[in-house]
PDB file of N, CA and C in Angstrom:
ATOM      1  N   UNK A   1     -85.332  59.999-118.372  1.00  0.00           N
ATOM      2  CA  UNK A   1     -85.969  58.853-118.983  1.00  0.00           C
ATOM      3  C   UNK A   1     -86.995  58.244-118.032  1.00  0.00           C
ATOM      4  N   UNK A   2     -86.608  58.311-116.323  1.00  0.00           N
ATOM      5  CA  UNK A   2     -87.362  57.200-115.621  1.00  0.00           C
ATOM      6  C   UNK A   2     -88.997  58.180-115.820  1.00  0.00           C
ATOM      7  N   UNK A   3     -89.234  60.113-115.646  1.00  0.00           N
ATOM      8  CA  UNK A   3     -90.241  60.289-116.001  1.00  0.00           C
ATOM      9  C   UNK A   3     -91.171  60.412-117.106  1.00  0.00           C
ATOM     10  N   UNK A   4     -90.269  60.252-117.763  1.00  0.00           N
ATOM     11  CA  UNK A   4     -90.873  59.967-119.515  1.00  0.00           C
ATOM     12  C   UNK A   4     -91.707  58.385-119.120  1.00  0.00           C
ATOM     13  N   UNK A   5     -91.212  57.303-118.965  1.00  0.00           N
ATOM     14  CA  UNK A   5     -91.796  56.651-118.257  1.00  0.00           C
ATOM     15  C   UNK A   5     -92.981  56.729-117.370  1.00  0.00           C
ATOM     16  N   UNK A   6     -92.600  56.973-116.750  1.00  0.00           N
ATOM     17  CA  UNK A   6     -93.851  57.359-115.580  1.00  0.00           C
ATOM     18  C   UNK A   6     -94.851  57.862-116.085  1.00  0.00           C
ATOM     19  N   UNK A   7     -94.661  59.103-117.077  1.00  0.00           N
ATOM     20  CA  UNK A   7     -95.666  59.780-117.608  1.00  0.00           C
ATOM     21  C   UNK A   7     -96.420  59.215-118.761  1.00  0.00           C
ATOM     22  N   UNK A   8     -95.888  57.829-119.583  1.00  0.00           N
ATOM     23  CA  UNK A   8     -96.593  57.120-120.681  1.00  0.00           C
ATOM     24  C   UNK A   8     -97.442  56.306-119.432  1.00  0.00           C
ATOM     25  N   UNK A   9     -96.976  55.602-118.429  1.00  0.00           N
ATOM     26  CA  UNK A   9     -98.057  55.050-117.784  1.00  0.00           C
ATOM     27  C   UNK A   9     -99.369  55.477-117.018  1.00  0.00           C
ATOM     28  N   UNK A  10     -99.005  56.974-116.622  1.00  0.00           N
ATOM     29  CA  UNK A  10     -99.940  57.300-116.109  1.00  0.00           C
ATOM     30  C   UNK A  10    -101.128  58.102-116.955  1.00  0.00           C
ATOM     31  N   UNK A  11    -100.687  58.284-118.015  1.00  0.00           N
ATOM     32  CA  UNK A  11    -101.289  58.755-119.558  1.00  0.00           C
ATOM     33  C   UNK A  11    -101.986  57.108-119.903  1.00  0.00           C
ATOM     34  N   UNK A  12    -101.847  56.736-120.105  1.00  0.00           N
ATOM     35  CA  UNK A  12    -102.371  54.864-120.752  1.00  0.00           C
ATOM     36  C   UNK A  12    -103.559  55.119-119.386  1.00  0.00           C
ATOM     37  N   UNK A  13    -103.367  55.098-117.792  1.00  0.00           N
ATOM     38  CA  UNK A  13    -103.937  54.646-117.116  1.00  0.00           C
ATOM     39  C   UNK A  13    -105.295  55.879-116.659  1.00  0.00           C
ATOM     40  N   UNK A  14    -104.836  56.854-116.808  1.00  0.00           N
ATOM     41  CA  UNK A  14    -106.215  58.302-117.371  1.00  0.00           C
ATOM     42  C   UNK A  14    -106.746  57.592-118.620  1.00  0.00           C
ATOM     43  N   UNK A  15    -106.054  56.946-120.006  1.00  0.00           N
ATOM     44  CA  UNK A  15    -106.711  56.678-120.897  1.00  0.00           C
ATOM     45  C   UNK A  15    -108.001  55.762-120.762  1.00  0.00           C
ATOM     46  N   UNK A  16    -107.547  54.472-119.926  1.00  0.00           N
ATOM     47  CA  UNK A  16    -108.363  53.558-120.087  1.00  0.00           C
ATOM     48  C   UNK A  16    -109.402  53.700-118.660  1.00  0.00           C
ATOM     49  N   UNK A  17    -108.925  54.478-117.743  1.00  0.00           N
ATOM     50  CA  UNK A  17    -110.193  55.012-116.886  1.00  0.00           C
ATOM     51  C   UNK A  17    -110.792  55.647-117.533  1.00  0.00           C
ATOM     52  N   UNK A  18    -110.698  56.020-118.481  1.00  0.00           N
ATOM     53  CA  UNK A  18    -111.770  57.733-118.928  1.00  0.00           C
ATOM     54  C   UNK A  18    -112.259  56.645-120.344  1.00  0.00           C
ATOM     55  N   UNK A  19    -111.989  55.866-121.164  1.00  0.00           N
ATOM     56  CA  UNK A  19    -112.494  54.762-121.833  1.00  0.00           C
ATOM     57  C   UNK A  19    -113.797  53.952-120.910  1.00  0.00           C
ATOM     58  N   UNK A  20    -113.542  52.877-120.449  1.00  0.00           N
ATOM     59  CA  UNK A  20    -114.765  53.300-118.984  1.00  0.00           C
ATOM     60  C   UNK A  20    -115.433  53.665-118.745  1.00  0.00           C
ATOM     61  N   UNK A  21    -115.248  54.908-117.925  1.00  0.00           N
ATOM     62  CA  UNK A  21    -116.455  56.196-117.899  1.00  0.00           C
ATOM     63  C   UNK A  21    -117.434  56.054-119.296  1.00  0.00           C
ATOM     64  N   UNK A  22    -116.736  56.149-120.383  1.00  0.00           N
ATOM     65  CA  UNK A  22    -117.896  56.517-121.252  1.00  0.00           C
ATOM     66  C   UNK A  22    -118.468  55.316-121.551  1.00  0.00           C
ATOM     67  N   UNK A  23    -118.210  53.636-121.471  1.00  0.00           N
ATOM     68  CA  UNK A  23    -118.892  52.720-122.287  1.00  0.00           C
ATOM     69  C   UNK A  23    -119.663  52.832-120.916  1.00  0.00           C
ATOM     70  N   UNK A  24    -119.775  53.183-120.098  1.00  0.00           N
ATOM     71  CA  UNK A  24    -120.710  53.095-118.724  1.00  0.00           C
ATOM     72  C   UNK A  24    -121.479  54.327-119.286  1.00  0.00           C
ATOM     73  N   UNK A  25    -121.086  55.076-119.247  1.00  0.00           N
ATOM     74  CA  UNK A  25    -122.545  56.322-119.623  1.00  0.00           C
ATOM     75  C   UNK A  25    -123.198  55.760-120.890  1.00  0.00           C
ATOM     76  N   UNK A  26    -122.481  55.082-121.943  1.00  0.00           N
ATOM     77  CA  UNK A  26    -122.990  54.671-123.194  1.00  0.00           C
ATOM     78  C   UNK A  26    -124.582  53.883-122.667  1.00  0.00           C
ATOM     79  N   UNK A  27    -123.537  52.855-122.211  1.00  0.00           N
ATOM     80  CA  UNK A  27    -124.955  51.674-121.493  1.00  0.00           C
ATOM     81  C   UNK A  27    -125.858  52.303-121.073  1.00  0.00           C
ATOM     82  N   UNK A  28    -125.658  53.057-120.096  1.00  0.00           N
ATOM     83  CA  UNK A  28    -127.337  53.783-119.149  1.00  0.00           C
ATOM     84  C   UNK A  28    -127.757  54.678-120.111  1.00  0.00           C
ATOM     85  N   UNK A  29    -127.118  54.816-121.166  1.00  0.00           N
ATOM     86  CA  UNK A  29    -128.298  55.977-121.876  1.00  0.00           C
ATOM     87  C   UNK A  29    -128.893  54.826-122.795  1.00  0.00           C
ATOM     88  N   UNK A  30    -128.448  54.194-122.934  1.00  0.00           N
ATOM     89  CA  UNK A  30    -129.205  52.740-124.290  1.00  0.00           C
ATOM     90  C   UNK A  30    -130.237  52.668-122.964  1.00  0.00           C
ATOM     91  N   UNK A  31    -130.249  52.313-121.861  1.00  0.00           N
ATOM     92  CA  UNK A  31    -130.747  51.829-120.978  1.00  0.00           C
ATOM     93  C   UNK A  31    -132.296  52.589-120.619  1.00  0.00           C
ATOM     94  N   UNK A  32    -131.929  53.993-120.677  1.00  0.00           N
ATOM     95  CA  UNK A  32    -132.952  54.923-119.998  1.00  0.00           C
ATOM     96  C   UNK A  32    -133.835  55.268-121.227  1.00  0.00           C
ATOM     97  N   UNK A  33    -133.325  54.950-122.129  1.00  0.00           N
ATOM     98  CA  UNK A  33    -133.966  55.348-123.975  1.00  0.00           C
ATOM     99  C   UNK A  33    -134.783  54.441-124.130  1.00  0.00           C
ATOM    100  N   UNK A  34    -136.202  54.678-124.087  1.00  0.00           N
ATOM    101  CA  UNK A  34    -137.371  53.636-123.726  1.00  0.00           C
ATOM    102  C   UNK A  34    -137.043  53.042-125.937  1.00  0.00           C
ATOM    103  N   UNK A  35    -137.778  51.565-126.235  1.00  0.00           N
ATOM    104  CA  UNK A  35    -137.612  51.297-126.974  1.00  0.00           C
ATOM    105  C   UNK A  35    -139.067  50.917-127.766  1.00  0.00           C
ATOM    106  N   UNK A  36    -139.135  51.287-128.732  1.00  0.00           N
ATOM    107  CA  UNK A  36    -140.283  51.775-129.179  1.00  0.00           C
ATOM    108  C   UNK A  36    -141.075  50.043-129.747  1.00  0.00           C
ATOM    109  N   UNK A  37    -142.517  49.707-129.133  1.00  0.00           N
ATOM    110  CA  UNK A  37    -142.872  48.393-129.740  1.00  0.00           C
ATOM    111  C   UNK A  37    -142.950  48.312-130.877  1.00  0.00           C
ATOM    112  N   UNK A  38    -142.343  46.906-131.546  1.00  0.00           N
ATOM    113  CA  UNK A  38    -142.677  46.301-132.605  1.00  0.00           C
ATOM    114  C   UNK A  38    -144.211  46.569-133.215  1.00  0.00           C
ATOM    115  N   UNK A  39    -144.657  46.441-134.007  1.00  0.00           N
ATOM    116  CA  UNK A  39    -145.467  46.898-135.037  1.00  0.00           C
ATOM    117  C   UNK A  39    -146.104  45.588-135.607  1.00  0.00           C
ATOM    118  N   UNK A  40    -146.943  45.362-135.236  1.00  0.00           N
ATOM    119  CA  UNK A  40    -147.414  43.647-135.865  1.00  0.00           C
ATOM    120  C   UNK A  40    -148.990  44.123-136.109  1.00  0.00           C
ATOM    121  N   UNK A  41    -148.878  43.011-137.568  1.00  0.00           N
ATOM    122  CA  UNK A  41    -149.672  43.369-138.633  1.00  0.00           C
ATOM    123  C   UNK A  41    -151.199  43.085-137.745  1.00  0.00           C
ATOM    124  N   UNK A  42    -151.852  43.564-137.647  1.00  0.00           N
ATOM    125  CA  UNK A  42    -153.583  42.988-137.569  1.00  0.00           C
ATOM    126  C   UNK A  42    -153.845  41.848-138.525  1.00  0.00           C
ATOM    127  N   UNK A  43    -153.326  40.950-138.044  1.00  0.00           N
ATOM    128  CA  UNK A  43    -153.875  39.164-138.684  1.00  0.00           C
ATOM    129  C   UNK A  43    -155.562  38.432-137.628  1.00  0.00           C
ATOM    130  N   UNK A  44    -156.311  38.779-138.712  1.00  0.00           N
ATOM    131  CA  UNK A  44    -157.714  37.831-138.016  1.00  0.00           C
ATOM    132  C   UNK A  44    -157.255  36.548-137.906  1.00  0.00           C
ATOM    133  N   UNK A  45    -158.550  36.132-138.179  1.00  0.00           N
ATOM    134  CA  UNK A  45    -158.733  34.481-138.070  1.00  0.00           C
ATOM    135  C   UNK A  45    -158.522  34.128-140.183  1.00  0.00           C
ATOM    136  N   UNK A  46    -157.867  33.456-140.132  1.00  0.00           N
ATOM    137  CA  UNK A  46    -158.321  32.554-141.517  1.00  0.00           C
ATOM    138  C   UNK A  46    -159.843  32.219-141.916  1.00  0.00           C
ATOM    139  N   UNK A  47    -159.822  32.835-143.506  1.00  0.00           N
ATOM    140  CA  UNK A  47    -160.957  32.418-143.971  1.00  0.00           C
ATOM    141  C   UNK A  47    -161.601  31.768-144.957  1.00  0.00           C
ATOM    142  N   UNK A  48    -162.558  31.104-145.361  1.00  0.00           N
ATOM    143  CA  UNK A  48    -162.985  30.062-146.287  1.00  0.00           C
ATOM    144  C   UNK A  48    -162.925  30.961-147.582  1.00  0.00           C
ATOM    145  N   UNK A  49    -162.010  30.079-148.316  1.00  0.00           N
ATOM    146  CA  UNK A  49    -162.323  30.449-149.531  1.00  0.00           C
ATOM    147  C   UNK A  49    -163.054  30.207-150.520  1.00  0.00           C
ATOM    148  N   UNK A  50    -163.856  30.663-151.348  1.00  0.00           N
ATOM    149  CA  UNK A  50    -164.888  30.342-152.266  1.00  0.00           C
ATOM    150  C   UNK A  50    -164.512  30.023-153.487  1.00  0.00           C
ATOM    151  N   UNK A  51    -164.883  29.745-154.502  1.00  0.00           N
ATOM    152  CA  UNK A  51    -164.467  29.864-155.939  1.00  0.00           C
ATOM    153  C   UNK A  51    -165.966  30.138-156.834  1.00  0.00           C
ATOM    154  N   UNK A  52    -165.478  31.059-157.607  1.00  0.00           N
ATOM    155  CA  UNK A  52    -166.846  32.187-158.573  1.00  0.00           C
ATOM    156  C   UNK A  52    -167.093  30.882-159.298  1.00  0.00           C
ATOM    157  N   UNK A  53    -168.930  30.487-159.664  1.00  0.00           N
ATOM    158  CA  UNK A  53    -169.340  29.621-160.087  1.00  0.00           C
ATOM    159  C   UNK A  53    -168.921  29.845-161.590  1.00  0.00           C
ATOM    160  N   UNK A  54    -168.894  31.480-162.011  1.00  0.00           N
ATOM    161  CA  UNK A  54    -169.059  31.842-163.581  1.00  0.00           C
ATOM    162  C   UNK A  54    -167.577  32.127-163.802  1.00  0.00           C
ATOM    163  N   UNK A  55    -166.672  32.399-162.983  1.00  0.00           N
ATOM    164  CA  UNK A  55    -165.268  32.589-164.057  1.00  0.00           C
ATOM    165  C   UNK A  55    -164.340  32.125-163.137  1.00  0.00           C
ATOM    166  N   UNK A  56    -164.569  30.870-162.066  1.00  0.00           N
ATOM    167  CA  UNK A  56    -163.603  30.244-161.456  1.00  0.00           C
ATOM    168  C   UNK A  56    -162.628  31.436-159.942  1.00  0.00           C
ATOM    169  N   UNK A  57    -162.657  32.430-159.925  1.00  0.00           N
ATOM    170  CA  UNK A  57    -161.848  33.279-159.214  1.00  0.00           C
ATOM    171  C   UNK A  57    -162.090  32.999-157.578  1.00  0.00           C
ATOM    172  N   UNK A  58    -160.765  32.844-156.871  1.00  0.00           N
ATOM    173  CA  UNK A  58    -161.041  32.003-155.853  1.00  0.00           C
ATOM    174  C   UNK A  58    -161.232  33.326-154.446  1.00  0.00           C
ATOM    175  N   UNK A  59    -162.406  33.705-153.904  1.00  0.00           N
ATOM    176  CA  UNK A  59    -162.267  34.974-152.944  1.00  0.00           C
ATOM    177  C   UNK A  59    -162.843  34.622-151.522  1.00  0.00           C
ATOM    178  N   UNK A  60    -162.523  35.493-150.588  1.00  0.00           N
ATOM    179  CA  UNK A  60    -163.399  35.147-149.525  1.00  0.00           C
ATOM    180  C   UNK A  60    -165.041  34.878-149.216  1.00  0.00           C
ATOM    181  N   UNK A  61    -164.929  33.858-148.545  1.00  0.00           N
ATOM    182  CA  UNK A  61    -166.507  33.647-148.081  1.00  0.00           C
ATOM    183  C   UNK A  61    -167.465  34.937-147.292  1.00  0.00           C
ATOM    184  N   UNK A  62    -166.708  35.716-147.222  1.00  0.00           N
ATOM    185  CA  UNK A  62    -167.625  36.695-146.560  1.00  0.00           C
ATOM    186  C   UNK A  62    -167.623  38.013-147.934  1.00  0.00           C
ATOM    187  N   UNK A  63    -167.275  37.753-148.677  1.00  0.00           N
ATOM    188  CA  UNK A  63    -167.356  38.693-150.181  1.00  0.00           C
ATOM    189  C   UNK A  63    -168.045  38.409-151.574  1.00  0.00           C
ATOM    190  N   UNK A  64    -168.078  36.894-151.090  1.00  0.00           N
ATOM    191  CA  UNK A  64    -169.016  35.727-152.174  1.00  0.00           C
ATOM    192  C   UNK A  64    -170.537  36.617-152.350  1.00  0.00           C
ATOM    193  N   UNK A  65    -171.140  36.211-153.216  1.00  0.00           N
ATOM    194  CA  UNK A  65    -172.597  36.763-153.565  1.00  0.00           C
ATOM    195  C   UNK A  65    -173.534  35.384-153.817  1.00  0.00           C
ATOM    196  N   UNK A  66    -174.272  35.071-153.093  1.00  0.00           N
ATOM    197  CA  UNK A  66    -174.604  33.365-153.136  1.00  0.00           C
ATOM    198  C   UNK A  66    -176.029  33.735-154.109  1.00  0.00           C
ATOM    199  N   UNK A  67    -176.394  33.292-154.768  1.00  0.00           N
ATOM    200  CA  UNK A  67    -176.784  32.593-156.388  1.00  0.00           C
ATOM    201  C   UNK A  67    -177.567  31.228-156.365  1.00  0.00           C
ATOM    202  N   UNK A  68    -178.248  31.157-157.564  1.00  0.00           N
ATOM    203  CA  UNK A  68    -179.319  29.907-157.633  1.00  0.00           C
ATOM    204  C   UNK A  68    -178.096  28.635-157.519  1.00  0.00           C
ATOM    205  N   UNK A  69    -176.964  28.899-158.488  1.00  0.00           N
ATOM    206  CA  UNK A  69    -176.038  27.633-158.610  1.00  0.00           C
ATOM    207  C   UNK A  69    -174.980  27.741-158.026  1.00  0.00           C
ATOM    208  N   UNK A  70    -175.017  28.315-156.905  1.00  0.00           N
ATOM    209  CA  UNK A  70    -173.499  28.564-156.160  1.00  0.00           C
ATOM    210  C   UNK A  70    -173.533  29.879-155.978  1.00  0.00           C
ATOM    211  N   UNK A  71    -172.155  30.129-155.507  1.00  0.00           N
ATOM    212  CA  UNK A  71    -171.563  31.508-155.294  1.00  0.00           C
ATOM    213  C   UNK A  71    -170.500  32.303-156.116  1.00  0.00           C
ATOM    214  N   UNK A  72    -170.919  34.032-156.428  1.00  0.00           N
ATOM    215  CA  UNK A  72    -170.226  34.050-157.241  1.00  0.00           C
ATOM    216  C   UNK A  72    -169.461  35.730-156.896  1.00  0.00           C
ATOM    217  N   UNK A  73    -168.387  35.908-157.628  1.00  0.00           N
ATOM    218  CA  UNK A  73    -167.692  36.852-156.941  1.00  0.00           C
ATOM    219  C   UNK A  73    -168.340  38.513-157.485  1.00  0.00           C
ATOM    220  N   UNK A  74    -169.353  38.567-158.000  1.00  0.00           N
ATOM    221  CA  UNK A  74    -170.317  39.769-158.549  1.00  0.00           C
ATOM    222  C   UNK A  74    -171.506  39.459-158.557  1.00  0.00           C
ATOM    223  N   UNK A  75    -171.925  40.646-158.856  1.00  0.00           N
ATOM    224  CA  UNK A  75    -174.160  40.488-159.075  1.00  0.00           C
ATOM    225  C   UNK A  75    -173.931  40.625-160.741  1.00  0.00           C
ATOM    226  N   UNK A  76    -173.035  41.005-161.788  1.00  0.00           N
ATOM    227  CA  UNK A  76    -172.949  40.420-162.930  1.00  0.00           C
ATOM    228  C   UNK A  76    -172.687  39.326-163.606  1.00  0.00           C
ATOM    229  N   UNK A  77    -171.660  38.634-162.570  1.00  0.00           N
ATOM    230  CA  UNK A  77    -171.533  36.945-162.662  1.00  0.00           C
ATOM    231  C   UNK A  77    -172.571  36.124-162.582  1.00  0.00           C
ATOM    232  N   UNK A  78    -173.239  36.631-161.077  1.00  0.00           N
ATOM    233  CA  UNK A  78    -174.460  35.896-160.789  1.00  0.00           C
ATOM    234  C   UNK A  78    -175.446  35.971-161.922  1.00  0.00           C
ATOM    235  N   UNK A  79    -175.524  37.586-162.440  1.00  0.00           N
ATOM    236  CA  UNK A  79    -177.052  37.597-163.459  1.00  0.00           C
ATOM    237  C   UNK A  79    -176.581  37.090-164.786  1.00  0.00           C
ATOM    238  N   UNK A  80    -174.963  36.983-165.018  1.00  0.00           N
ATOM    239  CA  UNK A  80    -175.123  35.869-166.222  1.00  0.00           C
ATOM    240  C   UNK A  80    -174.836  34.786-166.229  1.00  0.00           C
ATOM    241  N   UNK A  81    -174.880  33.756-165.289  1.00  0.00           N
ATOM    242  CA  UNK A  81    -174.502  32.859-165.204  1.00  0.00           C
ATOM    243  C   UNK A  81    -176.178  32.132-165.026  1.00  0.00           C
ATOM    244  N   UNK A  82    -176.795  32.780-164.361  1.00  0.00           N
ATOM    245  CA  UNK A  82    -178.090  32.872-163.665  1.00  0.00           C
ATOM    246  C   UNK A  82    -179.080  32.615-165.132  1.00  0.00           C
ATOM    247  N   UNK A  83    -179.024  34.110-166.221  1.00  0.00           N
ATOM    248  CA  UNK A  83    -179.509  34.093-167.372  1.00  0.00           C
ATOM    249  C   UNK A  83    -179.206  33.190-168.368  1.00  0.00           C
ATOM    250  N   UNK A  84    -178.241  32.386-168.312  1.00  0.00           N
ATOM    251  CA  UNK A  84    -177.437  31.378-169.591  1.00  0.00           C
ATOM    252  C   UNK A  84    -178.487  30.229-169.060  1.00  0.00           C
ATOM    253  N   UNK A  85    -179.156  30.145-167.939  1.00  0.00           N
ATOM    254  CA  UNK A  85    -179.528  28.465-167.857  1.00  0.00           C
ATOM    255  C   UNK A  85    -180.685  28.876-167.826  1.00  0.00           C
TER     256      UNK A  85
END
């Protein structure tokens, strides 16, 4: 009985040394495993928004088409909005 004994403790105590060992190799390989950068969107600067003189549609100021009476979001908006007056 006393080595039946002996032998559950020294079995438990190989167990939890050799448990150990591996959360230590675990870590240095998370460690040495380069981690790849985040990914972030290409955000400019904020921009003015316009609104189409002929059908209200609200778009950027650098896409606007500027017109006798404002700005408008086409060269068909413009030429009928242009032609009605």
């Amino acid at each position: 009985m006393k080595y039946l004994l002996v032998f559950i403790v020294l079995f438990i105590a190989i167990w939890l040394f050799r448990k150990g060992q591996r959360a230590e190799e675990r870590e240095a390989a998370q460690k040495a495993r380069p981690v790849p950068p985040k990914a972030t969107p290409a955000v400019g600067a904020p921009q003015t928004m316009l609104r189409c003189a002929h059908c209200g549609l609200h778009l950027p100021a650098t896409d606007t088409i500027a017109g006798l009476a404002g700005v408008y979001c086409s060269i068909a908006h413009r030429q009928a909005a242009e032609s009605a007056t």
